[in-house]
ModelCIF file with pLDDT and N, C-alpha, C, O atoms, coordinates in Angstrom:
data_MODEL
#
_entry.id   MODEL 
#
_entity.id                         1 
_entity.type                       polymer 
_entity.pdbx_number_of_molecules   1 
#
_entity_poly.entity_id                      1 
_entity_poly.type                           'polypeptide(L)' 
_entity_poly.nstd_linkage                   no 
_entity_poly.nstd_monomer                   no 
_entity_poly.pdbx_seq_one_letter_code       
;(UNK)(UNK)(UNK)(UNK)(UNK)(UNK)(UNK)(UNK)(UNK)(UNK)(UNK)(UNK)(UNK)(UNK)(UNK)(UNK)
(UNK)(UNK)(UNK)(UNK)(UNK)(UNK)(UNK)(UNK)(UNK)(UNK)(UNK)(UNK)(UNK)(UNK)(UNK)(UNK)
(UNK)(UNK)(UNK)(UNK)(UNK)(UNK)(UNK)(UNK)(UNK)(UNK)(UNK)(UNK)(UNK)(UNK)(UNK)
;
_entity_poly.pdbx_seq_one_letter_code_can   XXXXXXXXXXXXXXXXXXXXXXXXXXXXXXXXXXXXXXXXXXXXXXX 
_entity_poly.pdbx_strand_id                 A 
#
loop_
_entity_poly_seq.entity_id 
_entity_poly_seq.num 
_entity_poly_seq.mon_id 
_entity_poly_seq.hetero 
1 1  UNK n 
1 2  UNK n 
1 3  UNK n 
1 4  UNK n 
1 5  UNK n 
1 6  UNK n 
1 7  UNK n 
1 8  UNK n 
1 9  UNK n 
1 10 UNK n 
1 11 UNK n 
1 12 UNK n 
1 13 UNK n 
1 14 UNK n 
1 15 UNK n 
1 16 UNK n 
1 17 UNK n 
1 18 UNK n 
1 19 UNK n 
1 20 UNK n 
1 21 UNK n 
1 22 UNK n 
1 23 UNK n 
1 24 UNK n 
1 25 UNK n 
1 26 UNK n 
1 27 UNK n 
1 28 UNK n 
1 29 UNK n 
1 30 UNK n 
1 31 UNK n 
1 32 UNK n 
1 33 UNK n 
1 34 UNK n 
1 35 UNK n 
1 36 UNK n 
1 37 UNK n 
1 38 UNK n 
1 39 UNK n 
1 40 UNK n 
1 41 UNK n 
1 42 UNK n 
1 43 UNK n 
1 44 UNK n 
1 45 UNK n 
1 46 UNK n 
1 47 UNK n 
#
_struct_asym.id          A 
_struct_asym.entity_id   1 
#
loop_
_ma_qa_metric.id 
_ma_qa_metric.mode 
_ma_qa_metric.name 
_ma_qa_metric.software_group_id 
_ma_qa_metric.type 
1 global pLDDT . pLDDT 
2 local  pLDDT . pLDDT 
#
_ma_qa_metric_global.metric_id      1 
_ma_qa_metric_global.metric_value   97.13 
_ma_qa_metric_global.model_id       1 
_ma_qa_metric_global.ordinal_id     1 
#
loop_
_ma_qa_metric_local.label_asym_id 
_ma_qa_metric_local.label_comp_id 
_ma_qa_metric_local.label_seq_id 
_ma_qa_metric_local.metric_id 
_ma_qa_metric_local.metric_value 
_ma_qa_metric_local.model_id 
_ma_qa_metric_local.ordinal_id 
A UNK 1  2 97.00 1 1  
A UNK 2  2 97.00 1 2  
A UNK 3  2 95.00 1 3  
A UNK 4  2 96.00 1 4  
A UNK 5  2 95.00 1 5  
A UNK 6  2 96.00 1 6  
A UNK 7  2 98.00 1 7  
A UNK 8  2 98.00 1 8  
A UNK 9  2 97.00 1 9  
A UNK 10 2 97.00 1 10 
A UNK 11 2 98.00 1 11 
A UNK 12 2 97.00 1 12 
A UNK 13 2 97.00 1 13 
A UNK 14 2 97.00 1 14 
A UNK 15 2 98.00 1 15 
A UNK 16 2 98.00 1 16 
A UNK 17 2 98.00 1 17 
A UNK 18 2 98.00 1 18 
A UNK 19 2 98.00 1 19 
A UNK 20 2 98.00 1 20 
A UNK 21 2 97.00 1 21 
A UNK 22 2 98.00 1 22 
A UNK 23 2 98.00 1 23 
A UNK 24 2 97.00 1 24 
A UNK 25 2 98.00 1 25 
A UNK 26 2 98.00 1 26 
A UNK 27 2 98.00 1 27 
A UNK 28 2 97.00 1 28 
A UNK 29 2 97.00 1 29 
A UNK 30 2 97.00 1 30 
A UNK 31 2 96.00 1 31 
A UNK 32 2 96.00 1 32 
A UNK 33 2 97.00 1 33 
A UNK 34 2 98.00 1 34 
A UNK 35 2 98.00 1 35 
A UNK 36 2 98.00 1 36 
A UNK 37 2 98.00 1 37 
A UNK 38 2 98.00 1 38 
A UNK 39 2 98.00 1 39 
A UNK 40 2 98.00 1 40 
A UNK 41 2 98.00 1 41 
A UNK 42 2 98.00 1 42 
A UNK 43 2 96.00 1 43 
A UNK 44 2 93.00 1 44 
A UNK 45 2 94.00 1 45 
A UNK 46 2 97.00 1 46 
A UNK 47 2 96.00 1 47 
#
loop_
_atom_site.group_PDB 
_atom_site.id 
_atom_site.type_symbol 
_atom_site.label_atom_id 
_atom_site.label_alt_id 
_atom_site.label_comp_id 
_atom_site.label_asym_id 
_atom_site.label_entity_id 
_atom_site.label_seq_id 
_atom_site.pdbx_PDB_ins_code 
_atom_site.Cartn_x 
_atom_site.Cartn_y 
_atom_site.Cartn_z 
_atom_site.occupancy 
_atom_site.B_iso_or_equiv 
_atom_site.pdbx_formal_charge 
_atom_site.auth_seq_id 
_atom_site.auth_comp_id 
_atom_site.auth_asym_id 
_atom_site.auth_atom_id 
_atom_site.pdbx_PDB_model_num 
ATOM 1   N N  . UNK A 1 1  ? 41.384 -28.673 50.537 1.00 97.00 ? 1  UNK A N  1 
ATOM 2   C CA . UNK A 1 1  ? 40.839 -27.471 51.164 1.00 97.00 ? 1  UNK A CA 1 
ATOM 3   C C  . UNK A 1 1  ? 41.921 -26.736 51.947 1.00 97.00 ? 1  UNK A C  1 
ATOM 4   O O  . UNK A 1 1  ? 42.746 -27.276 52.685 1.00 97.00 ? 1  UNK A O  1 
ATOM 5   N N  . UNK A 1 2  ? 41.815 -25.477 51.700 1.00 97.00 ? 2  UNK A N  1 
ATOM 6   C CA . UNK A 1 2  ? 42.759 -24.528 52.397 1.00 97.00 ? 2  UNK A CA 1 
ATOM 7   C C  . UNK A 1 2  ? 42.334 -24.449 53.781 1.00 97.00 ? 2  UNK A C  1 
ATOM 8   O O  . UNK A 1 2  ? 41.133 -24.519 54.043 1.00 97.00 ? 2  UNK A O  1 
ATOM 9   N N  . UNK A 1 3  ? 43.511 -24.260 55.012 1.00 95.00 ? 3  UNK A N  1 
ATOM 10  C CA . UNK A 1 3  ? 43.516 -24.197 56.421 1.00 95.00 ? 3  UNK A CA 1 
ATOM 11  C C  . UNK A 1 3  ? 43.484 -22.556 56.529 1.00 95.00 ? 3  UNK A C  1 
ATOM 12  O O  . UNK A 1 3  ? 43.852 -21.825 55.609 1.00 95.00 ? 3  UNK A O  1 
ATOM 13  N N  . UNK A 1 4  ? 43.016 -22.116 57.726 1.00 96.00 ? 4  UNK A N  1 
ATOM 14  C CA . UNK A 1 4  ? 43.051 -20.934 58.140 1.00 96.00 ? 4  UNK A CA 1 
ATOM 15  C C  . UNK A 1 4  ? 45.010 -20.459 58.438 1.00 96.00 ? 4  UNK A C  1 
ATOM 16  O O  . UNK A 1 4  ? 45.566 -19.399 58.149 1.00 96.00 ? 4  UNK A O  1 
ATOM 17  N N  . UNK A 1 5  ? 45.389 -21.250 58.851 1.00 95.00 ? 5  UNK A N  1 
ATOM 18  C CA . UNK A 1 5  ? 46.891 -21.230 58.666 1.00 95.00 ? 5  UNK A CA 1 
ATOM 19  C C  . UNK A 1 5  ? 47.955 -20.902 58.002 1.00 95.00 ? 5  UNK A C  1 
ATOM 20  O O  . UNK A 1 5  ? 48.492 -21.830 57.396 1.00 95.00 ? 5  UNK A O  1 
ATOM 21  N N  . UNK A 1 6  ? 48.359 -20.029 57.936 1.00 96.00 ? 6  UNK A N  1 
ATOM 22  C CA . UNK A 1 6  ? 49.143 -19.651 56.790 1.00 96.00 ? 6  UNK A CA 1 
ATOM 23  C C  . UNK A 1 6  ? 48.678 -19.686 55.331 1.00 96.00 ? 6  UNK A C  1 
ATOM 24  O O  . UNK A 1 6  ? 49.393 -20.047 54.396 1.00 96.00 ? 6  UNK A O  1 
ATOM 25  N N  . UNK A 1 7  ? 47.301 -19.239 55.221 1.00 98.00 ? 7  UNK A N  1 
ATOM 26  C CA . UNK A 1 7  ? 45.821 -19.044 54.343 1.00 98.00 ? 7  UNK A CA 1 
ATOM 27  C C  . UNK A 1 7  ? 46.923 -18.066 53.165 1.00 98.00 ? 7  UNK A C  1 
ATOM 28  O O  . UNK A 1 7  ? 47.438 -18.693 52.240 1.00 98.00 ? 7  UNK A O  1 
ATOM 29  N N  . UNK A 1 8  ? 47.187 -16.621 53.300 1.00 98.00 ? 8  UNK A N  1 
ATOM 30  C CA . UNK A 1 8  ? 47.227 -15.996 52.206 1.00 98.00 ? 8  UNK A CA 1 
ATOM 31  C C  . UNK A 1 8  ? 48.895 -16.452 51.477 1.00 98.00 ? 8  UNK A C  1 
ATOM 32  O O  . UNK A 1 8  ? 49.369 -16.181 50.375 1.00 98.00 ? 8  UNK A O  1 
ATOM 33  N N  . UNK A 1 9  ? 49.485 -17.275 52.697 1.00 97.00 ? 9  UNK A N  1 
ATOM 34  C CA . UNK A 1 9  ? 50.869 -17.496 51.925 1.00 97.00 ? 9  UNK A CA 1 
ATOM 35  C C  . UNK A 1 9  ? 50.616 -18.837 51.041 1.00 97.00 ? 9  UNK A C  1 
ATOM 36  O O  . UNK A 1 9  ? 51.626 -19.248 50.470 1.00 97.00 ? 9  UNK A O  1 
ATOM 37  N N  . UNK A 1 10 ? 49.624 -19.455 50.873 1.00 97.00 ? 10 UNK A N  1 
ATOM 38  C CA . UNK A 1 10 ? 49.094 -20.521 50.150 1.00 97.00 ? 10 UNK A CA 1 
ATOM 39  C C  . UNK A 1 10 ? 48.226 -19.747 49.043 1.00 97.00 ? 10 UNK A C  1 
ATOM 40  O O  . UNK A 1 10 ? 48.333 -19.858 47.821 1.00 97.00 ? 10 UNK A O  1 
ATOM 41  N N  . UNK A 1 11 ? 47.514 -19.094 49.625 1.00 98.00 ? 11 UNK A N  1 
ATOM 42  C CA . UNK A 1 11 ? 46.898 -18.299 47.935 1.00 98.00 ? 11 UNK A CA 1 
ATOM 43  C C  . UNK A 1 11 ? 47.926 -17.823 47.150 1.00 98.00 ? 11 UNK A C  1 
ATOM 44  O O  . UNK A 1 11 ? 47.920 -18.190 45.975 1.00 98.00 ? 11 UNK A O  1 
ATOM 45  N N  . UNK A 1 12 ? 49.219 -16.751 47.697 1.00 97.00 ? 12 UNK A N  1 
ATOM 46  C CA . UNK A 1 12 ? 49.874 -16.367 46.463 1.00 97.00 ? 12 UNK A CA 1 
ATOM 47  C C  . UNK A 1 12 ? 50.818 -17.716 46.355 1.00 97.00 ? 12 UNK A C  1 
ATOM 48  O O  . UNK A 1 12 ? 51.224 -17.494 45.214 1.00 97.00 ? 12 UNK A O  1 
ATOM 49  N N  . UNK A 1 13 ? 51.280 -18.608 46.617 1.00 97.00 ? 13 UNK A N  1 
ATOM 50  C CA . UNK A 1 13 ? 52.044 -19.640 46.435 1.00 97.00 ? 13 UNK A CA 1 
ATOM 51  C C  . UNK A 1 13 ? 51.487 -20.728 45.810 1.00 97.00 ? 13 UNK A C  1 
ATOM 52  O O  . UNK A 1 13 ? 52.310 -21.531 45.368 1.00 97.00 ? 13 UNK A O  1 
ATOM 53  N N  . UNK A 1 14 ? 50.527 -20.942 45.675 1.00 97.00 ? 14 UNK A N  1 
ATOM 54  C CA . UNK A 1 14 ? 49.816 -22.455 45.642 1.00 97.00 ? 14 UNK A CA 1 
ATOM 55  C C  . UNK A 1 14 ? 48.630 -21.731 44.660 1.00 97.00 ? 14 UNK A C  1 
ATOM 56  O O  . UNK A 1 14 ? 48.790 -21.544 43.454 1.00 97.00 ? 14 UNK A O  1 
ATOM 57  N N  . UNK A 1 15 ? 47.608 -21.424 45.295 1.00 98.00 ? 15 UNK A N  1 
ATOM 58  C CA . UNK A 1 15 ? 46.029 -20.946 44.484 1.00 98.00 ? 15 UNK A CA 1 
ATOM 59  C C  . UNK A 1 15 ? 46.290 -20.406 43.286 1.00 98.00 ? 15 UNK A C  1 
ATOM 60  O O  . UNK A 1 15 ? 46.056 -20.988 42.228 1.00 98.00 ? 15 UNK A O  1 
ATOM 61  N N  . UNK A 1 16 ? 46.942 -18.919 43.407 1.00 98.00 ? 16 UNK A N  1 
ATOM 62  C CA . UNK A 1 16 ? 46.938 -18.183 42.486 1.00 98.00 ? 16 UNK A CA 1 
ATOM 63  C C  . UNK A 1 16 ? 47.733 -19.043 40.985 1.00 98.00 ? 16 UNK A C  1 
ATOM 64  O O  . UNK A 1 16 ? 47.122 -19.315 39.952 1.00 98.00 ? 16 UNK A O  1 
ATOM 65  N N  . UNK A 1 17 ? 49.019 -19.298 41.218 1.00 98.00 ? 17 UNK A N  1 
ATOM 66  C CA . UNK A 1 17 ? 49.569 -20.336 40.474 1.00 98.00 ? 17 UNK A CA 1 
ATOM 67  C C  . UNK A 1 17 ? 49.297 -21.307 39.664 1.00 98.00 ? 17 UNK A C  1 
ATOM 68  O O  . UNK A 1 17 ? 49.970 -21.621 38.682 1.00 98.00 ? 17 UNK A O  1 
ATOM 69  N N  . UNK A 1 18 ? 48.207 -21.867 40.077 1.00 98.00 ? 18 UNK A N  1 
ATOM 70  C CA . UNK A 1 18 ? 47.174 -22.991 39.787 1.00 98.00 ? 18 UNK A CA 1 
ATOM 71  C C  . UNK A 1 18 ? 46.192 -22.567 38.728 1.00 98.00 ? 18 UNK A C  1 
ATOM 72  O O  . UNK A 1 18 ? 46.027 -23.233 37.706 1.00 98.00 ? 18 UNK A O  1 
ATOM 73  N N  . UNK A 1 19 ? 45.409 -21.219 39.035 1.00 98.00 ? 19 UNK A N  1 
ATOM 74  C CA . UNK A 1 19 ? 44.173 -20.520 38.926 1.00 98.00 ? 19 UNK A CA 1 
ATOM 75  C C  . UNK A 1 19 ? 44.978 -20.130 37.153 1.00 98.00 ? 19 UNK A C  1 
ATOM 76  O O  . UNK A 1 19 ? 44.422 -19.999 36.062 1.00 98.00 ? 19 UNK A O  1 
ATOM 77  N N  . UNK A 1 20 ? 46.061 -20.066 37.434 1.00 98.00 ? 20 UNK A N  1 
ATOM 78  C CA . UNK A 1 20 ? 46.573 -18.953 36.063 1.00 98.00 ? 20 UNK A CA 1 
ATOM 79  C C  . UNK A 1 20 ? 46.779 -20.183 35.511 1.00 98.00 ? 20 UNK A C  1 
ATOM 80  O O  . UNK A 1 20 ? 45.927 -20.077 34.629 1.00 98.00 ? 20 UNK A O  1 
ATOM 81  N N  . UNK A 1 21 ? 47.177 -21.109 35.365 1.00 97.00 ? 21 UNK A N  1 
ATOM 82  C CA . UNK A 1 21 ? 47.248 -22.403 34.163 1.00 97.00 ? 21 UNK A CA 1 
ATOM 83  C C  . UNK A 1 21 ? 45.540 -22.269 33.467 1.00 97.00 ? 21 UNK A C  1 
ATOM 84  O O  . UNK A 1 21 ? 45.297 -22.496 32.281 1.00 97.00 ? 21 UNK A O  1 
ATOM 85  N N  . UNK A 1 22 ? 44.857 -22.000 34.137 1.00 98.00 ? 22 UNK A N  1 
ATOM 86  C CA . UNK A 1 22 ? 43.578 -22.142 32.994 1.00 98.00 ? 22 UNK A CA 1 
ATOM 87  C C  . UNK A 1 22 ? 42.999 -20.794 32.851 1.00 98.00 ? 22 UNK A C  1 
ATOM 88  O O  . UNK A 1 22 ? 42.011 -20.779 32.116 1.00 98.00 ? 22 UNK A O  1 
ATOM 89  N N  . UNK A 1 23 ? 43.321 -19.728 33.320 1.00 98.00 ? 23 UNK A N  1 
ATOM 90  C CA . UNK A 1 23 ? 41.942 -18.676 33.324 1.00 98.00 ? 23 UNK A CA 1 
ATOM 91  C C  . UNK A 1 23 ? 42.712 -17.784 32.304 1.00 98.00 ? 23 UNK A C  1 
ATOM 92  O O  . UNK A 1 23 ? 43.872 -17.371 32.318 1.00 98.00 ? 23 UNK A O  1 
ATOM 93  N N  . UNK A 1 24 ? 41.799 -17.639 31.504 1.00 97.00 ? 24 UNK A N  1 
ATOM 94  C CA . UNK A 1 24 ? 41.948 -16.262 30.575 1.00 97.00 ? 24 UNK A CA 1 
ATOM 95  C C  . UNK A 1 24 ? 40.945 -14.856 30.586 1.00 97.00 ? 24 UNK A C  1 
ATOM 96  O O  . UNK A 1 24 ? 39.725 -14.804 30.432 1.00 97.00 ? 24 UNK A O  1 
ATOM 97  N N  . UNK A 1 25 ? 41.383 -14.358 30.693 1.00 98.00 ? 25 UNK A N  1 
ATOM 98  C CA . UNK A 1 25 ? 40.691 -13.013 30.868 1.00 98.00 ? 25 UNK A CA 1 
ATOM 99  C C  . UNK A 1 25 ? 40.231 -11.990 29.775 1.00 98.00 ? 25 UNK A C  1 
ATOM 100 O O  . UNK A 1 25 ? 41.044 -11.783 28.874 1.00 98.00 ? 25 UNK A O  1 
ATOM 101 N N  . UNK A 1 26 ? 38.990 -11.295 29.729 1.00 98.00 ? 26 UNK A N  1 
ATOM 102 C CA . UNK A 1 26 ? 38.590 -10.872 28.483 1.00 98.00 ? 26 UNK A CA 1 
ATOM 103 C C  . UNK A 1 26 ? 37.386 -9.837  28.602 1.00 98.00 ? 26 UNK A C  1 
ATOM 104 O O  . UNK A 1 26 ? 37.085 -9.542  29.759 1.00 98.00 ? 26 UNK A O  1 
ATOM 105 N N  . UNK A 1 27 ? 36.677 -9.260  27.615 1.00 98.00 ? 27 UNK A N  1 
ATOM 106 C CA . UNK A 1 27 ? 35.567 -8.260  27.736 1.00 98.00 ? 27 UNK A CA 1 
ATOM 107 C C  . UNK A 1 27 ? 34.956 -8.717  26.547 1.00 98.00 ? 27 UNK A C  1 
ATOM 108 O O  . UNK A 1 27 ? 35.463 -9.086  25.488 1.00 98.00 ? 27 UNK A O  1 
ATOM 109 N N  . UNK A 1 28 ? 33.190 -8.584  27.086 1.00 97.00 ? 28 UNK A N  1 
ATOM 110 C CA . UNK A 1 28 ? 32.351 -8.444  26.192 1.00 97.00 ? 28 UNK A CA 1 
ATOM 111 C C  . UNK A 1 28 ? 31.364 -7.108  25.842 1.00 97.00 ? 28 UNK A C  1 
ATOM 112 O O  . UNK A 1 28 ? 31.341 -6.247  26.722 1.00 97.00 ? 28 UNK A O  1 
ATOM 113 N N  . UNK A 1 29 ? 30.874 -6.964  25.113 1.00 97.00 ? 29 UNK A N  1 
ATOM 114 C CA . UNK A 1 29 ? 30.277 -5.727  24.998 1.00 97.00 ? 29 UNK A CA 1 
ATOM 115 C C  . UNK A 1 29 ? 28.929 -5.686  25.267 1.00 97.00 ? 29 UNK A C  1 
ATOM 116 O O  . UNK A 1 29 ? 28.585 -5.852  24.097 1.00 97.00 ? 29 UNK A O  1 
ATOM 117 N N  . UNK A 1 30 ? 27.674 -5.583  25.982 1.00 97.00 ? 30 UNK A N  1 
ATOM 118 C CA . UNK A 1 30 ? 26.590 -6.000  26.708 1.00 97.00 ? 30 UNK A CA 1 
ATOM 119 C C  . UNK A 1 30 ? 25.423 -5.206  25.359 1.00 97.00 ? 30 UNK A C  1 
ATOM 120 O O  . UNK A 1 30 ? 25.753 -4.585  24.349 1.00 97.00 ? 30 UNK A O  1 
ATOM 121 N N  . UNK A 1 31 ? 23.976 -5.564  25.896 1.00 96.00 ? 31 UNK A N  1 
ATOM 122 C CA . UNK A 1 31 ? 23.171 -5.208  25.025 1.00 96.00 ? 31 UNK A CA 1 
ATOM 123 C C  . UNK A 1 31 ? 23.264 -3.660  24.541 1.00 96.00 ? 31 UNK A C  1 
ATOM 124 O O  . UNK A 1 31 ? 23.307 -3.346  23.351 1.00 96.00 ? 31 UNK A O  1 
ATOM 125 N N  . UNK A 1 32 ? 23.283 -2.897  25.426 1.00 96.00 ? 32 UNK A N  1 
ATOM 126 C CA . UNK A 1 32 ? 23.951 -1.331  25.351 1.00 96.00 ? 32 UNK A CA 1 
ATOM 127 C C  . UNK A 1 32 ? 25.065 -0.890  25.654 1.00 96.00 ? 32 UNK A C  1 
ATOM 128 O O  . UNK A 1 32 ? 25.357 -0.121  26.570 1.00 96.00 ? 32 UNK A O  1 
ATOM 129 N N  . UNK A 1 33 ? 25.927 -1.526  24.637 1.00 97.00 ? 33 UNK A N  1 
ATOM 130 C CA . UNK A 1 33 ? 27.326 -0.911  24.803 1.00 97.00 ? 33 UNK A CA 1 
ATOM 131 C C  . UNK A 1 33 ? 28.190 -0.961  25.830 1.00 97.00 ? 33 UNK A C  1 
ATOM 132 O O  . UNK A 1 33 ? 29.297 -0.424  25.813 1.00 97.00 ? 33 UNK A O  1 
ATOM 133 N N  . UNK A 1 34 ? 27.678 -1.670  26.855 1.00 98.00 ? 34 UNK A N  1 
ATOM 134 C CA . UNK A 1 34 ? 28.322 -1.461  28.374 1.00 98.00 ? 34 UNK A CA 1 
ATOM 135 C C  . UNK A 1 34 ? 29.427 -2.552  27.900 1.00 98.00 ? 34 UNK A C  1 
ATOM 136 O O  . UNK A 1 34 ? 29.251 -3.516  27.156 1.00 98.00 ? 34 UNK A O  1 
ATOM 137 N N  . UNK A 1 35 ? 30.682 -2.100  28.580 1.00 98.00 ? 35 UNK A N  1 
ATOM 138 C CA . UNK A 1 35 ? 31.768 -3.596  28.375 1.00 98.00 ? 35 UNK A CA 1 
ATOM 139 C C  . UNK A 1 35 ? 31.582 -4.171  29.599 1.00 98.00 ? 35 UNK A C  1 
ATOM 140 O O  . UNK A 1 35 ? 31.393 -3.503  30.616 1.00 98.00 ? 35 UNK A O  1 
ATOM 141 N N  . UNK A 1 36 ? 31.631 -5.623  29.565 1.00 98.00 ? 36 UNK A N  1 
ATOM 142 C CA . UNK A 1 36 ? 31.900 -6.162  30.534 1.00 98.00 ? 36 UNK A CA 1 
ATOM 143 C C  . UNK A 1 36 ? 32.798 -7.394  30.917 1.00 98.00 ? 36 UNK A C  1 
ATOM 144 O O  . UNK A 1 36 ? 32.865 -8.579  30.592 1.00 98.00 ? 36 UNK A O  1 
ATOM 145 N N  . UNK A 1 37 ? 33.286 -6.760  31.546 1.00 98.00 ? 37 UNK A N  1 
ATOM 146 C CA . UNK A 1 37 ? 34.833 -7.654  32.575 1.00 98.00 ? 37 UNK A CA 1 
ATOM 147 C C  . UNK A 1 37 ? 34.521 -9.477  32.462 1.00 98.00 ? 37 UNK A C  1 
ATOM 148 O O  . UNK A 1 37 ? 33.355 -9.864  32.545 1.00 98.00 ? 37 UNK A O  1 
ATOM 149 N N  . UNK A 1 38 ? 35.318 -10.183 32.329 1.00 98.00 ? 38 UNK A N  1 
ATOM 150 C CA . UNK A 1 38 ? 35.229 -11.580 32.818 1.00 98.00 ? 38 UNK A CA 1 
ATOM 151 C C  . UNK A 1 38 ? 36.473 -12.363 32.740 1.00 98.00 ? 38 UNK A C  1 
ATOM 152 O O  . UNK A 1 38 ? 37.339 -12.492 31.874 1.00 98.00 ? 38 UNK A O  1 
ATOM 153 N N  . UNK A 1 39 ? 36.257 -12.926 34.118 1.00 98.00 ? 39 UNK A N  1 
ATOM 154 C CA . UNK A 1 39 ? 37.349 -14.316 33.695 1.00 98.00 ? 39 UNK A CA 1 
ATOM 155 C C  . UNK A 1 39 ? 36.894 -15.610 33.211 1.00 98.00 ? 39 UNK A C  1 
ATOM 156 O O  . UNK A 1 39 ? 35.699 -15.843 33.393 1.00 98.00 ? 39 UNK A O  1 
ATOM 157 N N  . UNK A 1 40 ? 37.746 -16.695 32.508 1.00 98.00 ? 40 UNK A N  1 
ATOM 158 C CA . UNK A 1 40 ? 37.104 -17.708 32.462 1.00 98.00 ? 40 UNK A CA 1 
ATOM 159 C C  . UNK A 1 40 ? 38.161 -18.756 32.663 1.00 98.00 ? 40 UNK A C  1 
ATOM 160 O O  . UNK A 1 40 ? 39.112 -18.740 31.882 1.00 98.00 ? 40 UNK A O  1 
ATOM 161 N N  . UNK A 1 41 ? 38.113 -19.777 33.723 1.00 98.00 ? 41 UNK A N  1 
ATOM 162 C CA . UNK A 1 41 ? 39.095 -20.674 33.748 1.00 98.00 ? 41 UNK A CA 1 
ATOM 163 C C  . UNK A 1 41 ? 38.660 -21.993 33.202 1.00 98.00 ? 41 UNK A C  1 
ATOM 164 O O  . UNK A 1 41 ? 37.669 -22.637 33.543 1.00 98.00 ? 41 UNK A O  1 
ATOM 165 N N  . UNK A 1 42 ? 39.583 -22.304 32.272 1.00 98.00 ? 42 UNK A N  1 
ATOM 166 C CA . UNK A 1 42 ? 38.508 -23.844 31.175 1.00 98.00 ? 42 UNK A CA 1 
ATOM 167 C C  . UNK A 1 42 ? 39.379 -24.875 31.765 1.00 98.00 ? 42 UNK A C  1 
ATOM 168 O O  . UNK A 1 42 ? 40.513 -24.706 32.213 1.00 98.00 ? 42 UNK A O  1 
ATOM 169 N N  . UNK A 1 43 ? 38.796 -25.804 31.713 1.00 96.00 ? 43 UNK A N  1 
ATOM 170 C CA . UNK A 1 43 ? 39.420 -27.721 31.775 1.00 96.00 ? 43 UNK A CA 1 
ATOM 171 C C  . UNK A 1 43 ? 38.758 -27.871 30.565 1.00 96.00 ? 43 UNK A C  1 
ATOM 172 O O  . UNK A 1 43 ? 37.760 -27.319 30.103 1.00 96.00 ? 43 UNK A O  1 
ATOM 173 N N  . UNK A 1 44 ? 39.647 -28.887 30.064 1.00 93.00 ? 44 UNK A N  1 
ATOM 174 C CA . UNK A 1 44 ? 39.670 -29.728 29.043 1.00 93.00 ? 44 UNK A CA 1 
ATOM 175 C C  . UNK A 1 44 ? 39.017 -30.913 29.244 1.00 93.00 ? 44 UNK A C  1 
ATOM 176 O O  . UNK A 1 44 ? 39.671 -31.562 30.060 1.00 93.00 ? 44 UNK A O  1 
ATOM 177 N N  . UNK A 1 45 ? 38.028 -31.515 28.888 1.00 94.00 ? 45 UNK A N  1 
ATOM 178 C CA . UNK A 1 45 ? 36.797 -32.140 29.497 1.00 94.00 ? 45 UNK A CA 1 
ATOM 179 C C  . UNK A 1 45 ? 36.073 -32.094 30.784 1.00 94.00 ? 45 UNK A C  1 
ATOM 180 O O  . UNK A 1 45 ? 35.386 -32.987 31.280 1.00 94.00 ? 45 UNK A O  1 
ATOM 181 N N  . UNK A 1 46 ? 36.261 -31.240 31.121 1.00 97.00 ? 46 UNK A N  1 
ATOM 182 C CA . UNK A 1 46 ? 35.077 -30.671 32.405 1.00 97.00 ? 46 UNK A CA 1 
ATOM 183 C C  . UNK A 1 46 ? 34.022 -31.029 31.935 1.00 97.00 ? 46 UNK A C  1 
ATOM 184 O O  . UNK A 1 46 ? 33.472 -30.987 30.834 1.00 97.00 ? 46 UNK A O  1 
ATOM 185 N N  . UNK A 1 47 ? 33.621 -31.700 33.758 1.00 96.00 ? 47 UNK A N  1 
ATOM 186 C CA . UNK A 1 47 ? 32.192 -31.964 33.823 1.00 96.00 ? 47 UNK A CA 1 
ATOM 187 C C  . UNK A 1 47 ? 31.047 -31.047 33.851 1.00 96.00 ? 47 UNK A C  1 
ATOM 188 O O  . UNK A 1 47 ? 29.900 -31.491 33.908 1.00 96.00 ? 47 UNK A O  1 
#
């Protein structure tokens, strides 16, 4: 768990870093045409 402490120099150093080994990013197209935005970060046997 992240500390209030030097919080955002751990998100771009540490979190973000982490977050990008699994998340891929993409659009789907909704019942009426609407696109819609998503990320998805996968593990490889996630519970």
């Amino acid at each position: 768990y992240l500390q209030e402490e030097g919080y955002r120099q751990q998100m771009r150093q540490v979190v973000e870093p982490y977050l990008k080994r699994y998340r891929r990013c993409g659009r789907f197209c909704s019942y009426d045409g609407t696109q819609i935005f998503y990320c998805a970060y996968v593990r490889r046997h996630a519970r």
